[in-house]
N, C-alpha and C. Protein backbone atom coordinates (compact mmCIF):
# COMPACT_ATOMS: atom_id res chain seq x y z
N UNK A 1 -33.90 13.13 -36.26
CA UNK A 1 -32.81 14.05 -36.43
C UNK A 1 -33.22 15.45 -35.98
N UNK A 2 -32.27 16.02 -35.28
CA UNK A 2 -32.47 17.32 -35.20
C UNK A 2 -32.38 18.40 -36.09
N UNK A 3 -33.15 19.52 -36.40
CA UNK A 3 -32.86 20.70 -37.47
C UNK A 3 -31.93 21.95 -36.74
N UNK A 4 -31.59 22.59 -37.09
CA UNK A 4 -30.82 23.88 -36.78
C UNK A 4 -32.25 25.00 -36.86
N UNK A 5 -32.25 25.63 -35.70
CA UNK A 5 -33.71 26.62 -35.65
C UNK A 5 -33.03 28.30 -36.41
N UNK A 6 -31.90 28.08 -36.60
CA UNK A 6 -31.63 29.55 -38.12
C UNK A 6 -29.95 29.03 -38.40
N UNK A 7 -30.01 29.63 -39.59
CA UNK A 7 -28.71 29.41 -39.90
C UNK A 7 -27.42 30.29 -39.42
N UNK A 8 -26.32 29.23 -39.28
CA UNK A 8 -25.04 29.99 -38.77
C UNK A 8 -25.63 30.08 -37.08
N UNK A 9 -26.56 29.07 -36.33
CA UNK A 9 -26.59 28.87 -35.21
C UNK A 9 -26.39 27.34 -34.75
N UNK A 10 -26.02 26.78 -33.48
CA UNK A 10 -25.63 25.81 -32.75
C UNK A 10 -27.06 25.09 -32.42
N UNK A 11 -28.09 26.08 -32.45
CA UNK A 11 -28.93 25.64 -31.01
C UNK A 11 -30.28 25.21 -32.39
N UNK A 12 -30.47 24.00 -31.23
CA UNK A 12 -31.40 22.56 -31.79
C UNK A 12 -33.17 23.03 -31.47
N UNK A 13 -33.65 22.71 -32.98
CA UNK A 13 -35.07 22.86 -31.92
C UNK A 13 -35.89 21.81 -32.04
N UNK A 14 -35.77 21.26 -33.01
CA UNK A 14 -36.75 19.72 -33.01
C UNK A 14 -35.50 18.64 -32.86
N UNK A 15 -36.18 17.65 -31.91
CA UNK A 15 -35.40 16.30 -32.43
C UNK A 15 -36.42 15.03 -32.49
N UNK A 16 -35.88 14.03 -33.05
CA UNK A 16 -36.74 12.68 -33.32
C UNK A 16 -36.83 12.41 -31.59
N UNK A 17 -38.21 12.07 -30.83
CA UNK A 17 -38.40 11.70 -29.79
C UNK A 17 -38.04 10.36 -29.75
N UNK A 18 -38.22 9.39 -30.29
CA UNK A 18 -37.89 7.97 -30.49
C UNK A 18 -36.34 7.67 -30.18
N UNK A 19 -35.84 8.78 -31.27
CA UNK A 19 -34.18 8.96 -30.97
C UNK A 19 -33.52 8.93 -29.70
N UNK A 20 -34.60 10.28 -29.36
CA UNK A 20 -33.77 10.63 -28.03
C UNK A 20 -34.48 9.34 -26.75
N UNK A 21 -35.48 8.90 -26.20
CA UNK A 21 -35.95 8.64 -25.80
C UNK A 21 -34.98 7.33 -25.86
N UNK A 22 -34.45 6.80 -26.95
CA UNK A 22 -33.80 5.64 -26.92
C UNK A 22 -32.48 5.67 -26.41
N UNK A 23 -31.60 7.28 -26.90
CA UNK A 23 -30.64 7.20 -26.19
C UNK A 23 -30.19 7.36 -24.55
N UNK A 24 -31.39 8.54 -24.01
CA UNK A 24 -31.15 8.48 -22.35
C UNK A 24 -31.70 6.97 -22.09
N UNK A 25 -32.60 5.99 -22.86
CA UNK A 25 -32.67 4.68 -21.73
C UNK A 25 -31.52 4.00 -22.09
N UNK A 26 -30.74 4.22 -23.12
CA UNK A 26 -29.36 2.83 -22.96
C UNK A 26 -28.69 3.43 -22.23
N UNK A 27 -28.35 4.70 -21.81
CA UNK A 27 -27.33 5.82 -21.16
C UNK A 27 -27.95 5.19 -19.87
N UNK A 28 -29.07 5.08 -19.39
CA UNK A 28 -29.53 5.05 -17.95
C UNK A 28 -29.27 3.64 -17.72
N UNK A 29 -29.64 2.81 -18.81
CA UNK A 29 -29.40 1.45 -18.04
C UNK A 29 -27.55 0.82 -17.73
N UNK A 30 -26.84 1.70 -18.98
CA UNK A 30 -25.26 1.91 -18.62
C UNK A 30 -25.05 1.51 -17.38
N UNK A 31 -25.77 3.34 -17.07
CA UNK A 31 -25.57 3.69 -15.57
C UNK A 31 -25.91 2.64 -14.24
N UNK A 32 -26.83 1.91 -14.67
CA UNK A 32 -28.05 0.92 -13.75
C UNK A 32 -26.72 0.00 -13.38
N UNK A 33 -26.09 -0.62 -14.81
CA UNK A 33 -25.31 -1.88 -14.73
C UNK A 33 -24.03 -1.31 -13.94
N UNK A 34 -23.49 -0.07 -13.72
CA UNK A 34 -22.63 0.22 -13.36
C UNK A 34 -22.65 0.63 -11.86
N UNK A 35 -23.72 1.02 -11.09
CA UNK A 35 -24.14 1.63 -10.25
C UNK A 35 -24.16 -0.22 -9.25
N UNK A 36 -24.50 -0.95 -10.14
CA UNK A 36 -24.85 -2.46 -10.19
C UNK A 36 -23.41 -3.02 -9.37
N UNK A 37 -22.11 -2.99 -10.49
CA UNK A 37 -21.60 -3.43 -10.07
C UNK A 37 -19.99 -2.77 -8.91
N UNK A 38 -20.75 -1.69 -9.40
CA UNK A 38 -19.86 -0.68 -8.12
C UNK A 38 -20.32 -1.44 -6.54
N UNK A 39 -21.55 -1.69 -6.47
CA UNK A 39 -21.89 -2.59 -5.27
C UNK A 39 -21.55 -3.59 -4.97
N UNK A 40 -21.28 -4.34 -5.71
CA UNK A 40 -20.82 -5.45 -6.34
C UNK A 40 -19.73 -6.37 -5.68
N UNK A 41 -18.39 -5.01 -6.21
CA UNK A 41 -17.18 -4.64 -5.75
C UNK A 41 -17.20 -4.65 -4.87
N UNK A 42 -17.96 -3.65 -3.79
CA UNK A 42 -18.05 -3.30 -3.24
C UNK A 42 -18.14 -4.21 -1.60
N UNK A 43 -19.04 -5.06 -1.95
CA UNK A 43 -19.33 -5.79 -1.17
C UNK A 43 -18.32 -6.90 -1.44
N UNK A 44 -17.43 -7.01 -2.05
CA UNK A 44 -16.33 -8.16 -2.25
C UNK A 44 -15.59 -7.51 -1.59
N UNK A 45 -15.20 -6.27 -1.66
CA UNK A 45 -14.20 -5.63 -0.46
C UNK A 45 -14.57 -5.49 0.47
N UNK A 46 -15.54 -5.75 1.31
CA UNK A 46 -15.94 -5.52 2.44
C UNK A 46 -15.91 -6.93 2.89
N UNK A 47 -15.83 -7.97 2.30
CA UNK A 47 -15.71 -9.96 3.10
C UNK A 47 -14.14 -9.52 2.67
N UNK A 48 -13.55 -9.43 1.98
CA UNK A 48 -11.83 -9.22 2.02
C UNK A 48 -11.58 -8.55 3.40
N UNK A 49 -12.03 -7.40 3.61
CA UNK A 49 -11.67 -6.60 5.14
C UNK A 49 -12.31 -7.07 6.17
N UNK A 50 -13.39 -7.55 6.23
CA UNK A 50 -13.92 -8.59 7.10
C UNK A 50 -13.24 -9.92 7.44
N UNK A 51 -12.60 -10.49 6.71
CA UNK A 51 -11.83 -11.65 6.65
C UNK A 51 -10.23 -11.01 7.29
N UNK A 52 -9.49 -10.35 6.86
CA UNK A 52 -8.81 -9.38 7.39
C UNK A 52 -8.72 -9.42 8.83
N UNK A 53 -9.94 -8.79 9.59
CA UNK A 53 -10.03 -8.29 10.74
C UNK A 53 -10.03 -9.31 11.73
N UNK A 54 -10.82 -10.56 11.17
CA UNK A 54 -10.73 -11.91 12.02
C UNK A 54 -9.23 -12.42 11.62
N UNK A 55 -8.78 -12.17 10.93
CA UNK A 55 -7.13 -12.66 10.95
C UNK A 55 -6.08 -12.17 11.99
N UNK A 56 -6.80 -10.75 12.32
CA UNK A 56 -6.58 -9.78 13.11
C UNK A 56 -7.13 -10.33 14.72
N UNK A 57 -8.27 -10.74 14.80
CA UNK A 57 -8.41 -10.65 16.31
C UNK A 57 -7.99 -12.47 16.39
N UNK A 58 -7.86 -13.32 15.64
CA UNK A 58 -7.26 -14.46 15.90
C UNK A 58 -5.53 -14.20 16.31
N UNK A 59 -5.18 -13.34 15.81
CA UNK A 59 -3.99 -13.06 15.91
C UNK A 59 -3.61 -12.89 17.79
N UNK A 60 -4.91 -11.28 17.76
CA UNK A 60 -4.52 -11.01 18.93
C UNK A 60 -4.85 -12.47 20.18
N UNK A 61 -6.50 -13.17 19.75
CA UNK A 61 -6.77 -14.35 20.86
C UNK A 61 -5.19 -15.07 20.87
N UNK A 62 -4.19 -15.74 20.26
CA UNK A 62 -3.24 -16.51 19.64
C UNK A 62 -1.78 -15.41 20.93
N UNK A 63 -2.27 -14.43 21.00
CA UNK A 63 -1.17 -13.50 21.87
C UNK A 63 -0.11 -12.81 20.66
N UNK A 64 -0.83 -12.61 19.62
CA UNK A 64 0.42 -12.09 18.85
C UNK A 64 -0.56 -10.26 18.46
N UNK A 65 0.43 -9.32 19.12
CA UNK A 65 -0.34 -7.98 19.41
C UNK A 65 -0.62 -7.52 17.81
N UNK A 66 -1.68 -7.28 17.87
CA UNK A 66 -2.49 -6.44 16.45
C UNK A 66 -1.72 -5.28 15.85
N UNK A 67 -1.32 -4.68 16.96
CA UNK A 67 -0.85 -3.43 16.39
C UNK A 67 0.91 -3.63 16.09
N UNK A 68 1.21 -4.61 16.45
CA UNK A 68 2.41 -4.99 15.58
C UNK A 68 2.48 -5.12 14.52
N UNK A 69 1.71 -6.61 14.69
CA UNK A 69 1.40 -7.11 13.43
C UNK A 69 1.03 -6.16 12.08
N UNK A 70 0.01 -5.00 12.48
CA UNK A 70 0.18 -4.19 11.27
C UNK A 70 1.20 -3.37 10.38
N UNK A 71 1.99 -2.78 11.75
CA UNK A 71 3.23 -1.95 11.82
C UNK A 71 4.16 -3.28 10.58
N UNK A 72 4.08 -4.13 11.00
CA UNK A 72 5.11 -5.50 10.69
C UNK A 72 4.78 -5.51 9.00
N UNK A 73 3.04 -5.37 8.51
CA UNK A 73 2.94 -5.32 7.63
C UNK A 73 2.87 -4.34 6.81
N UNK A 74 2.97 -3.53 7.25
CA UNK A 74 3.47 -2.01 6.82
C UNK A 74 4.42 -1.62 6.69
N UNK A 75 5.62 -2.15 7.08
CA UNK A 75 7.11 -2.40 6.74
C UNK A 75 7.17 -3.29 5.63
N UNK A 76 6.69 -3.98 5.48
CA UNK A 76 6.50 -5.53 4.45
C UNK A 76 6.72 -4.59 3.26
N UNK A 77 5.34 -4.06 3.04
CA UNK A 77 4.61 -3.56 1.95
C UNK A 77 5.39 -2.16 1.77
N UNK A 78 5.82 -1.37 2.15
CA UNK A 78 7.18 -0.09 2.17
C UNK A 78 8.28 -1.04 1.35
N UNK A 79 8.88 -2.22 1.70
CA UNK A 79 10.22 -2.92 1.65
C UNK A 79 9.58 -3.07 -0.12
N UNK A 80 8.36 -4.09 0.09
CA UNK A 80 7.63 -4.56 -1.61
C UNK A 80 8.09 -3.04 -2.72
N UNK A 81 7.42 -1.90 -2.24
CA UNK A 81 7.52 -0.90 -3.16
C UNK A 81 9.01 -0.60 -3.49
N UNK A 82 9.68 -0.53 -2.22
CA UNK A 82 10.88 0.08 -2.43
C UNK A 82 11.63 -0.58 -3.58
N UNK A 83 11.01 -2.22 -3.52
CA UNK A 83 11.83 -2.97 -4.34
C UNK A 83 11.54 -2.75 -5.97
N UNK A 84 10.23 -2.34 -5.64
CA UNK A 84 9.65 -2.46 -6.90
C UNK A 84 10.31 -1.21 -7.89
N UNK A 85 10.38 -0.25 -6.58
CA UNK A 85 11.23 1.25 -7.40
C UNK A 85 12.63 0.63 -8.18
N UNK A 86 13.19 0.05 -7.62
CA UNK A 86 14.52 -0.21 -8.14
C UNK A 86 14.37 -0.95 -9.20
N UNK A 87 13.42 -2.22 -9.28
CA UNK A 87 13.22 -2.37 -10.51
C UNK A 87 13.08 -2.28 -11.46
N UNK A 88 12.20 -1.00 -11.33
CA UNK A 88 11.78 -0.57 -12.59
C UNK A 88 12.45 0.55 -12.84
N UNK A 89 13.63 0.30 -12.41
CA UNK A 89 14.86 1.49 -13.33
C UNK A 89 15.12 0.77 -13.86
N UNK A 90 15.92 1.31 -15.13
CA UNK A 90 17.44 0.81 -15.91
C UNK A 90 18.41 0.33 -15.37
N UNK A 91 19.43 -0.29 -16.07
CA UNK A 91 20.75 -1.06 -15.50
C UNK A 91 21.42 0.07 -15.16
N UNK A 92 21.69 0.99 -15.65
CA UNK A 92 22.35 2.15 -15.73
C UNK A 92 22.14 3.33 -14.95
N UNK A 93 20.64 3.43 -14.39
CA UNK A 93 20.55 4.54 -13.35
C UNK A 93 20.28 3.27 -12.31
N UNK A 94 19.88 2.05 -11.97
CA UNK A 94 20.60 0.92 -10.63
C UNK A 94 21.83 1.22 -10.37
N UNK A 95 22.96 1.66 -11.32
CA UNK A 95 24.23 1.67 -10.65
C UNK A 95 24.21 3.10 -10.44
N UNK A 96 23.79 3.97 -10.64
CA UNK A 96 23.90 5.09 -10.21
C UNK A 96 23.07 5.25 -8.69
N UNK A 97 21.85 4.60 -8.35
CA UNK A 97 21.42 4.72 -7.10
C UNK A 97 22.17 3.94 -6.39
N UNK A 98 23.43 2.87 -7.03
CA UNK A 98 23.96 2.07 -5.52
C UNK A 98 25.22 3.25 -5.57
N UNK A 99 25.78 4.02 -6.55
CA UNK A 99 26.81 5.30 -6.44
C UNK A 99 26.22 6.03 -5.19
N UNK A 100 24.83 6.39 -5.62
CA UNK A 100 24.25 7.31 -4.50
C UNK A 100 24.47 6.75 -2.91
N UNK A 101 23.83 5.35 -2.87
CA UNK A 101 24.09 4.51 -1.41
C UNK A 101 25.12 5.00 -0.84
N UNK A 102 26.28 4.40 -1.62
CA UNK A 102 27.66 4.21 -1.37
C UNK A 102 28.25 5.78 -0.78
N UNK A 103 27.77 6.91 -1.75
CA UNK A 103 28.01 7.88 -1.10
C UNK A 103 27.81 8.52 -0.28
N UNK A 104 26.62 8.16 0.41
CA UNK A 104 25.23 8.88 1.40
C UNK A 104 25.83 7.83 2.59
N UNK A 105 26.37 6.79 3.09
CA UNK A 105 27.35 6.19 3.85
C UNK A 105 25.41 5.37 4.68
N UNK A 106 25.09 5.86 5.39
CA UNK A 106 24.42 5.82 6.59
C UNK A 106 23.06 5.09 6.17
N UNK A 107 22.69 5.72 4.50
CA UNK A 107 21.72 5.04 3.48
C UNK A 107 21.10 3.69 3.69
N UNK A 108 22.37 2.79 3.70
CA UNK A 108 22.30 1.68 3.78
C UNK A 108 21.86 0.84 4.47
N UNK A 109 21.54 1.86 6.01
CA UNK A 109 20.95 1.15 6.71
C UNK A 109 19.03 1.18 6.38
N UNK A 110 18.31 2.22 5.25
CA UNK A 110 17.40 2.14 4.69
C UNK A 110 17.13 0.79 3.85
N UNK A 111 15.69 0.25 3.58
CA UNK A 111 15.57 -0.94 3.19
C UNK A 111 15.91 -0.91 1.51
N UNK A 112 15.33 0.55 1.37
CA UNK A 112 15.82 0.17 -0.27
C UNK A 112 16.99 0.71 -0.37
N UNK A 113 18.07 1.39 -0.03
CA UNK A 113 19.59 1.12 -0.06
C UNK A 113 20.26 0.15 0.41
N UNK A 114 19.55 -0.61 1.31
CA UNK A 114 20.00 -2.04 1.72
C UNK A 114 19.91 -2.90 0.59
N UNK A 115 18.74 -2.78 0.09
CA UNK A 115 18.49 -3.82 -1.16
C UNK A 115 19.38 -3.77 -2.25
N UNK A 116 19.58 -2.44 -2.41
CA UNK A 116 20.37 -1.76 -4.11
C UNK A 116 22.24 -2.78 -3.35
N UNK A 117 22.71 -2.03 -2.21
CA UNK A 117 23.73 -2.15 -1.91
C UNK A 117 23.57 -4.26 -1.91
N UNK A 118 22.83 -4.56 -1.02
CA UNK A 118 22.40 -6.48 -1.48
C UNK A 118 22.79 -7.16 -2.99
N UNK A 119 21.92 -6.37 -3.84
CA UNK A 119 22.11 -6.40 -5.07
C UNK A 119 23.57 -6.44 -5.98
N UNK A 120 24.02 -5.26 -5.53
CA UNK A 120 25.60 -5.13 -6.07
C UNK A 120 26.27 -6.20 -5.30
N UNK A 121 26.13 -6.98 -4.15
CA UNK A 121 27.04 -7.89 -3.85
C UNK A 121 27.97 -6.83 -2.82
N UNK A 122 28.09 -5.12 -2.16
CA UNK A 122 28.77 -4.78 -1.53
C UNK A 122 29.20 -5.04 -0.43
N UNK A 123 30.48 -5.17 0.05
CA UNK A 123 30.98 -5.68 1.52
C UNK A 123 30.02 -5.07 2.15
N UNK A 124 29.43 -4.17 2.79
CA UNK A 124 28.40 -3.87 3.39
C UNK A 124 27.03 -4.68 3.35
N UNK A 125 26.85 -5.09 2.72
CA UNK A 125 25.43 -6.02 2.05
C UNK A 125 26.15 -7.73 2.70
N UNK A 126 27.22 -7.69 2.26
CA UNK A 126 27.83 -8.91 2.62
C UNK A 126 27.83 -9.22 4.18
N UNK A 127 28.10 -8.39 4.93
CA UNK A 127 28.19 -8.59 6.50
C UNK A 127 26.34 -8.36 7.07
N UNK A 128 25.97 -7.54 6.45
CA UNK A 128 24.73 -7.45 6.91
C UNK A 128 23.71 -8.17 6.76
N UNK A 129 23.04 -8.81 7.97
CA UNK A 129 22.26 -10.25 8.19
C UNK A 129 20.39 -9.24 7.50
N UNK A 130 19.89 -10.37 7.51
CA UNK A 130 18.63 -9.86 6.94
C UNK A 130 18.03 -8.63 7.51
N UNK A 131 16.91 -8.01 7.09
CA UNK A 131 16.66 -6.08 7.45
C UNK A 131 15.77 -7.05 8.90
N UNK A 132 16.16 -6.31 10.13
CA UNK A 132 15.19 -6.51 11.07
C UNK A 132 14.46 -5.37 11.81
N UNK A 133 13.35 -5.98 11.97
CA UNK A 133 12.68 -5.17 12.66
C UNK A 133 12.39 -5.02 13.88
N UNK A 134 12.63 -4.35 15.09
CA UNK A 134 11.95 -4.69 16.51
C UNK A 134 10.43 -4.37 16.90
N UNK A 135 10.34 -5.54 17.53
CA UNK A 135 8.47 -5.40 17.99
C UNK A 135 8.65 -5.63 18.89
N UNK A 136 7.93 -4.80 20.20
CA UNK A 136 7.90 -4.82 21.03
C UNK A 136 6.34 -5.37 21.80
N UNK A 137 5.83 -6.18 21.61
CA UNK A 137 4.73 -6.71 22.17
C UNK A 137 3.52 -5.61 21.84
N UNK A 138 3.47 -4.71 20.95
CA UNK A 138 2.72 -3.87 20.59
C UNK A 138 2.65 -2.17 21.04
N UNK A 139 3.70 -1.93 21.64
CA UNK A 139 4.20 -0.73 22.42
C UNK A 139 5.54 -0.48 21.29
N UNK A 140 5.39 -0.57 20.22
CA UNK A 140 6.28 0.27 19.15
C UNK A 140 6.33 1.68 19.13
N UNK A 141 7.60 2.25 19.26
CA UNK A 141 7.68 3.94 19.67
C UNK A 141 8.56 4.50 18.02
N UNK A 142 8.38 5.41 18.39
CA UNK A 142 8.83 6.10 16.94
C UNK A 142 9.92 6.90 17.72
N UNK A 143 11.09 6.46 16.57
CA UNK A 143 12.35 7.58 17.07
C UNK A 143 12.15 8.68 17.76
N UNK A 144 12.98 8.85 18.82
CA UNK A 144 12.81 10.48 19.48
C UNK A 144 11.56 10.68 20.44
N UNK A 145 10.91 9.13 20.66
CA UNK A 145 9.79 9.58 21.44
C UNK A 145 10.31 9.05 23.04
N UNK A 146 9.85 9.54 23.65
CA UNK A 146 10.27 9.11 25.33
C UNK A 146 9.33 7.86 25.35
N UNK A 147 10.63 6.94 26.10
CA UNK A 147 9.76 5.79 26.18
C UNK A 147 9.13 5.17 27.56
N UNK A 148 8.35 4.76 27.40
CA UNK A 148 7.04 4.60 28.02
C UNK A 148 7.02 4.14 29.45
N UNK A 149 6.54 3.92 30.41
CA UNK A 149 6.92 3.99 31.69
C UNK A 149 6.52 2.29 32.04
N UNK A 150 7.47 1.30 32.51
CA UNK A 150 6.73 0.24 32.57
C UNK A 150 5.95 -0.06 33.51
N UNK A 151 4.96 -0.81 33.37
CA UNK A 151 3.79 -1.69 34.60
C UNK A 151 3.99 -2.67 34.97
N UNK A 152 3.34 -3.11 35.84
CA UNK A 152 3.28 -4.47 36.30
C UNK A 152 2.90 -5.30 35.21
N UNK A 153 1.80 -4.95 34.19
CA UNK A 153 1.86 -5.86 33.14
C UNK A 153 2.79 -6.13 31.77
N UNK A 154 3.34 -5.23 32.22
CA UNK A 154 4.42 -5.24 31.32
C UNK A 154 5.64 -5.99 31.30
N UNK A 155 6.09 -6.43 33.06
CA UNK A 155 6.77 -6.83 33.48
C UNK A 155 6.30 -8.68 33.25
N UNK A 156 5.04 -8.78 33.26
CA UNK A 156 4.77 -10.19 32.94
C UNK A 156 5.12 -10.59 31.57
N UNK A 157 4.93 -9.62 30.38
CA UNK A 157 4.78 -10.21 29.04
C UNK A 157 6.36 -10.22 29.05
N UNK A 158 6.66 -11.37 27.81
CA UNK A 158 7.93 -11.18 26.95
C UNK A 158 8.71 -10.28 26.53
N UNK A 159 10.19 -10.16 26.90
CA UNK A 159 11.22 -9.17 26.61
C UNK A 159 10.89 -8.90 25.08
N UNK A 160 11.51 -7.95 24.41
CA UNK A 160 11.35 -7.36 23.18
C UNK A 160 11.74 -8.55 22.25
N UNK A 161 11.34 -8.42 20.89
CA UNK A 161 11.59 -9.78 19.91
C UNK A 161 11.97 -9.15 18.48
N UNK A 162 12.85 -9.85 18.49
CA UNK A 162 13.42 -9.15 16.57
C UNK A 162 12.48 -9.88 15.83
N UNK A 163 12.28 -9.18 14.48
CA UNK A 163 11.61 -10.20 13.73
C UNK A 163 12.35 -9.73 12.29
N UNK A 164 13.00 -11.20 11.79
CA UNK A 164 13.25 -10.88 10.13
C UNK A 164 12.50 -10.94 9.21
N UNK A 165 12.54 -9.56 8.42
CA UNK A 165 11.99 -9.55 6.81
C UNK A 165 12.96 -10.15 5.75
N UNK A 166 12.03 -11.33 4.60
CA UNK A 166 12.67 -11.75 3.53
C UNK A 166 11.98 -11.56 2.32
């Protein structure tokens, strides 16, 4: 145990060495086991992204372009959240974000106002076939960008291809 070196002060001047000596080694070996399995992890996420990447260049050997394919799953996983937002409202502010849809007109063509408006069953939701996406053989342009000048190899590959999300 430690003593108080005067009274009406904070500051320690003896302590049991045994004490302390025992508490930095369980504190350090904590640390050991943790330091342990941070690597651990670590290296399990690294054969996950490794495994990944060969999914990735099988893709591309197979002719299906990489950089779609990500874009493709990056829409996926946007659509997953969006859904997930709506979920995890209330019944009561759900009908208030398909009010919002309904009023914002153009909304709907977004995946999660598509979904909300899906949901309610709206004539709009009703005519509209599943959310698609265009891929273009891996030459995906972002609104407003000038598009790209074609080549001769370009002219060999496949016209543009819709692809549906479900």
């Amino acid at each position: 145990m430690a003593r108080k070196a005067k009274e009406g002060t904070n500051e320690f001047t003896e302590f049991e060495p045994a004490l302390v000596q025992d508490l930095v080694e369980r504190i350090e070996e904590c640390k050991g086991d943790l330091d342990s399995e941070r690597g651990a992890y670590m290296k399990r996420c690294r054969d996950i992204r490794d495994r990944i990447a060969g999914v990735f260049q099988e893709a591309d050997a197979r002719g299906v372009p990489s950089r779609a394919l990500k874009k493709f799953l990056k829409v996926r996983d946007q659509i997953a959240k969006a859904r997930a937002v709506l979920d995890d409202l209330e019944p009561k502010h759900q009908e208030t974000v398909h009010d919002i849809a309904k009023a914002f007109g153009d909304a709907a063509d977004l995946p999660l106002f598509a979904e909300v408006l899906k949901r309610k069953g709206g004539a709009a939701a009703a005519e509209e076939p599943a959310t698609q996406v265009e891929v273009d053989n891996g030459a995906s342009r972002l609104a407003g960008m000038k598009k790209p000048r074609k080549t001769k190899a370009d002219e060999d590959e496949p016209a543009e291809t819709a692809v549906t999300l479900n």
